[in-house]
Protein backbone atom coordinates (compact mmCIF):
# COMPACT_ATOMS: atom_id res chain seq x y z
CA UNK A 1 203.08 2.77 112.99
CA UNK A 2 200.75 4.56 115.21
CA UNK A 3 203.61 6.52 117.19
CA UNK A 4 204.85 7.62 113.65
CA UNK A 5 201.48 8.78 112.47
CA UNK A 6 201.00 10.48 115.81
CA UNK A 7 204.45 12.21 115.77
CA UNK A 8 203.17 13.45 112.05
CA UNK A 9 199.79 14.41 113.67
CA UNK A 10 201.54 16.61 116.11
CA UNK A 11 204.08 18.15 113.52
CA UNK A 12 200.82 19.46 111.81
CA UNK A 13 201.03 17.37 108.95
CA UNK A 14 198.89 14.74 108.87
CA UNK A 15 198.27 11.30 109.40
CA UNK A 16 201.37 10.58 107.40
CA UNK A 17 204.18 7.40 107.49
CA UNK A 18 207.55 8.54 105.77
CA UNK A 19 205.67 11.49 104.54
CA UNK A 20 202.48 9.56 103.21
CA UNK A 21 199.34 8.25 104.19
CA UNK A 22 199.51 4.62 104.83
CA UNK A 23 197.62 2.49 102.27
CA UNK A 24 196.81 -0.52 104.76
CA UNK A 25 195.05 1.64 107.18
CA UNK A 26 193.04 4.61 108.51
CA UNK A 27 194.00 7.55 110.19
CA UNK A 28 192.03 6.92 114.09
CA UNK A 29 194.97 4.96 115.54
CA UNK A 30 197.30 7.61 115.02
CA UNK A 31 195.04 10.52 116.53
CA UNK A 32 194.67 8.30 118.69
CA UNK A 33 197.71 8.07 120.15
CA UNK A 34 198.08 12.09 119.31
CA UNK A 35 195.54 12.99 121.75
CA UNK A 36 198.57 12.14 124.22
CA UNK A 37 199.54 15.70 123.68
CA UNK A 38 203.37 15.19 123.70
CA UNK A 39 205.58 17.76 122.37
CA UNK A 40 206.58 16.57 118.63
CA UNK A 41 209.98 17.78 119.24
CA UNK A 42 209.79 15.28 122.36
CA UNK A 43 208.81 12.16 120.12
CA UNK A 44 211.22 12.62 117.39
CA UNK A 45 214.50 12.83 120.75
CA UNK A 46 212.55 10.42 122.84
CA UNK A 47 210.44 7.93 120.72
CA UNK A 48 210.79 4.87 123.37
CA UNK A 49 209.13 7.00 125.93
CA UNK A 50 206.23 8.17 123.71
CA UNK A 51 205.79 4.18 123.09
CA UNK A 52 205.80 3.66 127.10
CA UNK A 53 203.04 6.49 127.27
CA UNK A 54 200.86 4.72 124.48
CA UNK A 55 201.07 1.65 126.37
CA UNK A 56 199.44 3.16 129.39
CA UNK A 57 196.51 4.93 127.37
CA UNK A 58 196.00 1.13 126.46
CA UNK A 59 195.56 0.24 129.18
CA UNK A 60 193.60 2.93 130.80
CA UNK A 61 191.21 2.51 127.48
CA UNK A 62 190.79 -1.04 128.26
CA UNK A 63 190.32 -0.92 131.72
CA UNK A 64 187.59 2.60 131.03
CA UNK A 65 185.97 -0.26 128.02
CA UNK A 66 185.70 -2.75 130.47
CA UNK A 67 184.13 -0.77 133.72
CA UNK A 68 181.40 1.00 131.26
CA UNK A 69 180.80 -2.27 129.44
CA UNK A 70 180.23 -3.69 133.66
CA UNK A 71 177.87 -0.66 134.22
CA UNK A 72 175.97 -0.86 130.69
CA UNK A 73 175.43 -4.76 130.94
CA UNK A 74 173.59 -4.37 134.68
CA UNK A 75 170.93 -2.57 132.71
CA UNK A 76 170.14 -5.81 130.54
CA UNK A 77 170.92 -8.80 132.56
CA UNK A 78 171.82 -9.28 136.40
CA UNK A 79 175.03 -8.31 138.71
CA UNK A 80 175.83 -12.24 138.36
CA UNK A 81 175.89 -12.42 134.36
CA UNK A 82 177.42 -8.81 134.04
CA UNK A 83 180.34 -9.99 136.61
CA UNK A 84 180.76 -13.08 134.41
CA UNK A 85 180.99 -11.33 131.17
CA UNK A 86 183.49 -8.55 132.63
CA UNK A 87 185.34 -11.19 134.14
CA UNK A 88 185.44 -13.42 131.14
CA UNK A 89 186.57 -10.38 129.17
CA UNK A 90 189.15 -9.28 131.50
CA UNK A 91 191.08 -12.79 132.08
CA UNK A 92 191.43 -13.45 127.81
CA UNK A 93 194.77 -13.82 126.95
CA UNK A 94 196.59 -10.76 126.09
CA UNK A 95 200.53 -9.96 125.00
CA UNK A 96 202.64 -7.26 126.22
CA UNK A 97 204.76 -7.05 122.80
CA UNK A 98 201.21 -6.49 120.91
CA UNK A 99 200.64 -3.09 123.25
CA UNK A 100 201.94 -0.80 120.31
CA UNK A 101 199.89 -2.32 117.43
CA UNK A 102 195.95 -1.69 116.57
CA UNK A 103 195.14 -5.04 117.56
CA UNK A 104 195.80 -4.12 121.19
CA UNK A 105 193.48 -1.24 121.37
CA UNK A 106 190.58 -2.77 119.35
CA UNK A 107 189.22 -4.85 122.72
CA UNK A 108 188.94 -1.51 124.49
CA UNK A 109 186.86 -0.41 121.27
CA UNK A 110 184.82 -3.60 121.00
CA UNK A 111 184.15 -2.63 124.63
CA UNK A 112 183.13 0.78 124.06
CA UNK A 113 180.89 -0.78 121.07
CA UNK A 114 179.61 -3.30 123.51
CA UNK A 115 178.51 -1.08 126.50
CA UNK A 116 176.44 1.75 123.82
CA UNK A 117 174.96 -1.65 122.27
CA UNK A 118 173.56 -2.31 126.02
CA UNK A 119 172.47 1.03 126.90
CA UNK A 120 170.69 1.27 123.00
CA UNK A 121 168.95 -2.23 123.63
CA UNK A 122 167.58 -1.30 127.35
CA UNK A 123 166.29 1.68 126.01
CA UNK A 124 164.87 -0.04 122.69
CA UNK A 125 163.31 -3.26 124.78
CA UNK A 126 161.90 -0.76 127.49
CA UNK A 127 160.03 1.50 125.78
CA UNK A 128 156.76 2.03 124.15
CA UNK A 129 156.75 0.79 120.61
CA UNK A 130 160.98 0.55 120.46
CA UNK A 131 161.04 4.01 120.37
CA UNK A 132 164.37 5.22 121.33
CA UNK A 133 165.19 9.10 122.10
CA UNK A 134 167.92 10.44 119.33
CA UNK A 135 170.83 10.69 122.03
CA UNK A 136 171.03 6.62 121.98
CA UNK A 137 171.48 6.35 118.53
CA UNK A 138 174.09 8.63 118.19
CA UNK A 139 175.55 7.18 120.60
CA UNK A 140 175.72 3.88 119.23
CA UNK A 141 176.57 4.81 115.76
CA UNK A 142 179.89 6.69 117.74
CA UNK A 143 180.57 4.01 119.12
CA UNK A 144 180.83 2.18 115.16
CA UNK A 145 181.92 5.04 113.98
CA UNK A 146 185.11 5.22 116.24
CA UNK A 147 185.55 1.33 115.02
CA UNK A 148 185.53 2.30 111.56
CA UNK A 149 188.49 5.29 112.03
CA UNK A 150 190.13 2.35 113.29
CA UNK A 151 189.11 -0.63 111.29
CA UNK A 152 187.31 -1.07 108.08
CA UNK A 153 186.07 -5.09 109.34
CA UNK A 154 182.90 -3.03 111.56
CA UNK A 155 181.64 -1.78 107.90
CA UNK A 156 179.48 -5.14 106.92
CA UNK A 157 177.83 -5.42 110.79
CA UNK A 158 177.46 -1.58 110.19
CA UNK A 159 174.99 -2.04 107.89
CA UNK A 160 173.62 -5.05 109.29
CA UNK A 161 172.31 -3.77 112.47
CA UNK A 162 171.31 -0.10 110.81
CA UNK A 163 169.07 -1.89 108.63
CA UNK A 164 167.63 -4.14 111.25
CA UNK A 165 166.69 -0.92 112.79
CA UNK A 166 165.97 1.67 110.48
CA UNK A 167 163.98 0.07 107.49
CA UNK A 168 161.53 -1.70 109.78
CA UNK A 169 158.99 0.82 109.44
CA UNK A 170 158.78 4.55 107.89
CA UNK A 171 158.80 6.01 110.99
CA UNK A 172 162.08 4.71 111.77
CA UNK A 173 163.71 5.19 108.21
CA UNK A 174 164.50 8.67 109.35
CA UNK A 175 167.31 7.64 111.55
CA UNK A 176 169.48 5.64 108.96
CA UNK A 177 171.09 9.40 108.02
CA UNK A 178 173.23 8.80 111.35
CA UNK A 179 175.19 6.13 110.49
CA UNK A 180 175.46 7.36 106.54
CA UNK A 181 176.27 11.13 107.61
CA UNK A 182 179.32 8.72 110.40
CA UNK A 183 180.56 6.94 107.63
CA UNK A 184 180.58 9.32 104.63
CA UNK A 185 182.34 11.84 107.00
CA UNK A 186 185.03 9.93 108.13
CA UNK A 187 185.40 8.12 104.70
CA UNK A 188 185.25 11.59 102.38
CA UNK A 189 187.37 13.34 105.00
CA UNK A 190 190.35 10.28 104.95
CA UNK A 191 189.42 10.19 100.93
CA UNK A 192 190.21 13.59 100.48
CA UNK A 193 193.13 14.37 102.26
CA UNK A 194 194.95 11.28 100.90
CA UNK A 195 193.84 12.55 97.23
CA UNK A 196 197.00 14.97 96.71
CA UNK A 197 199.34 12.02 97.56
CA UNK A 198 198.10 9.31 95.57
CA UNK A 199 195.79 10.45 93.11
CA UNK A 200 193.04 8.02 93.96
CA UNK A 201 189.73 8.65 95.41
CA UNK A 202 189.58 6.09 98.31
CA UNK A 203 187.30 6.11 101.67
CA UNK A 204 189.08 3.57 103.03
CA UNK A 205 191.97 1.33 102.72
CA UNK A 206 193.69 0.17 100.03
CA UNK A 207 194.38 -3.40 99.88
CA UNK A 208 195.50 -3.50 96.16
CA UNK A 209 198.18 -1.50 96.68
């Protein structure tokens, strides 16, 4: 569905599946795979190739995921447990016919979401009083934020760890307007743009449809 959605993307109409927004799922796969660029004229003649192209940005996401996740862990724990993570990461089963569906491209994001999470906690652990300096927590909440244009599942742990955080103390409250200004803005702006098509005011997706 993501090659679809892209194709739409790239026609200038939309995240859009047989000219609506899918009900099962959010938009970020499909601008995902329109940030290949390809003409749409191109993916409508040629939609195998297009699919061969997404399977390579897979992979390069994975393989990106994986090396910053590498370099992020040796901040927190030594070369030896960082090699043994990466390498435990890197030899879990995976299946070439999956390559095309979100699935496939959600351990490259859990990656992503792992490596901010290590930078954020060396930061946090090392300085005075857990202060951390506002670049790292955007950072991290990007990182959750790029889940959720994905995925709905990150929403619960969302909260979780921004609470854990933020309502510790008043002089940390301050911060939880990252991950609410993330989440509203993604939700309103996927809300709002399937509003003319179904009639229904919904942030996310729709499994009562």
């Amino acid at each position: 569905y993501g090659l679809h959605m892209a194709t739409s993307i790239l026609e200038g109409k939309g995240p859009l599946i047989d000219g609506m927004p899918p009900w099962c799922r959010m938009p970020g796969y499909g601008f995902l795979f329109a940030c290949l660029g390809v003409n749409p004229s191109y993916l409508i003649e040629d939609l195998l190739n297009f699919a061969i192209e997404g399977v390579w940005l897979h992979i390069l996401l994975i393989a990106s995921g994986l090396s910053l996740f590498f370099w992020a862990s040796l901040r927190i724990t030594s070369p030896v447990c960082a090699c043994a993570a990466a390498s435990a990461i890197l030899l879990l089963p995976s299946h070439i016919v999956f390559n095309l569906l979100i699935e496939s491209i959600m351990p490259a994001i859990t990656l992503f979401c792992l490596a901010a999470s290590c930078l954020f906690c060396d930061k946090f652990y090392k300085s005075k009083e857990g202060s951390v300096s506002l670049p790292y927590h955007i950072l991290l909440h990007s990182s959750f934020a790029l889940w959720f244009s994905m995925r709905t599942d990150i929403l619960p742990a969302w909260v979780i760890v921004s609470g854990f955080l933020y309502l510790r103390s008043l002089r940390t409250v301050k911060f939880v307007i990252i991950p609410v200004v993330f989440i509203l803005g993604i939700g309103f702006s996927w809300a709002f743009f399937k509003l003319p098509y179904t009639g229904e005011f919904s942030m996310t997706t729709d499994p009562s449809a």
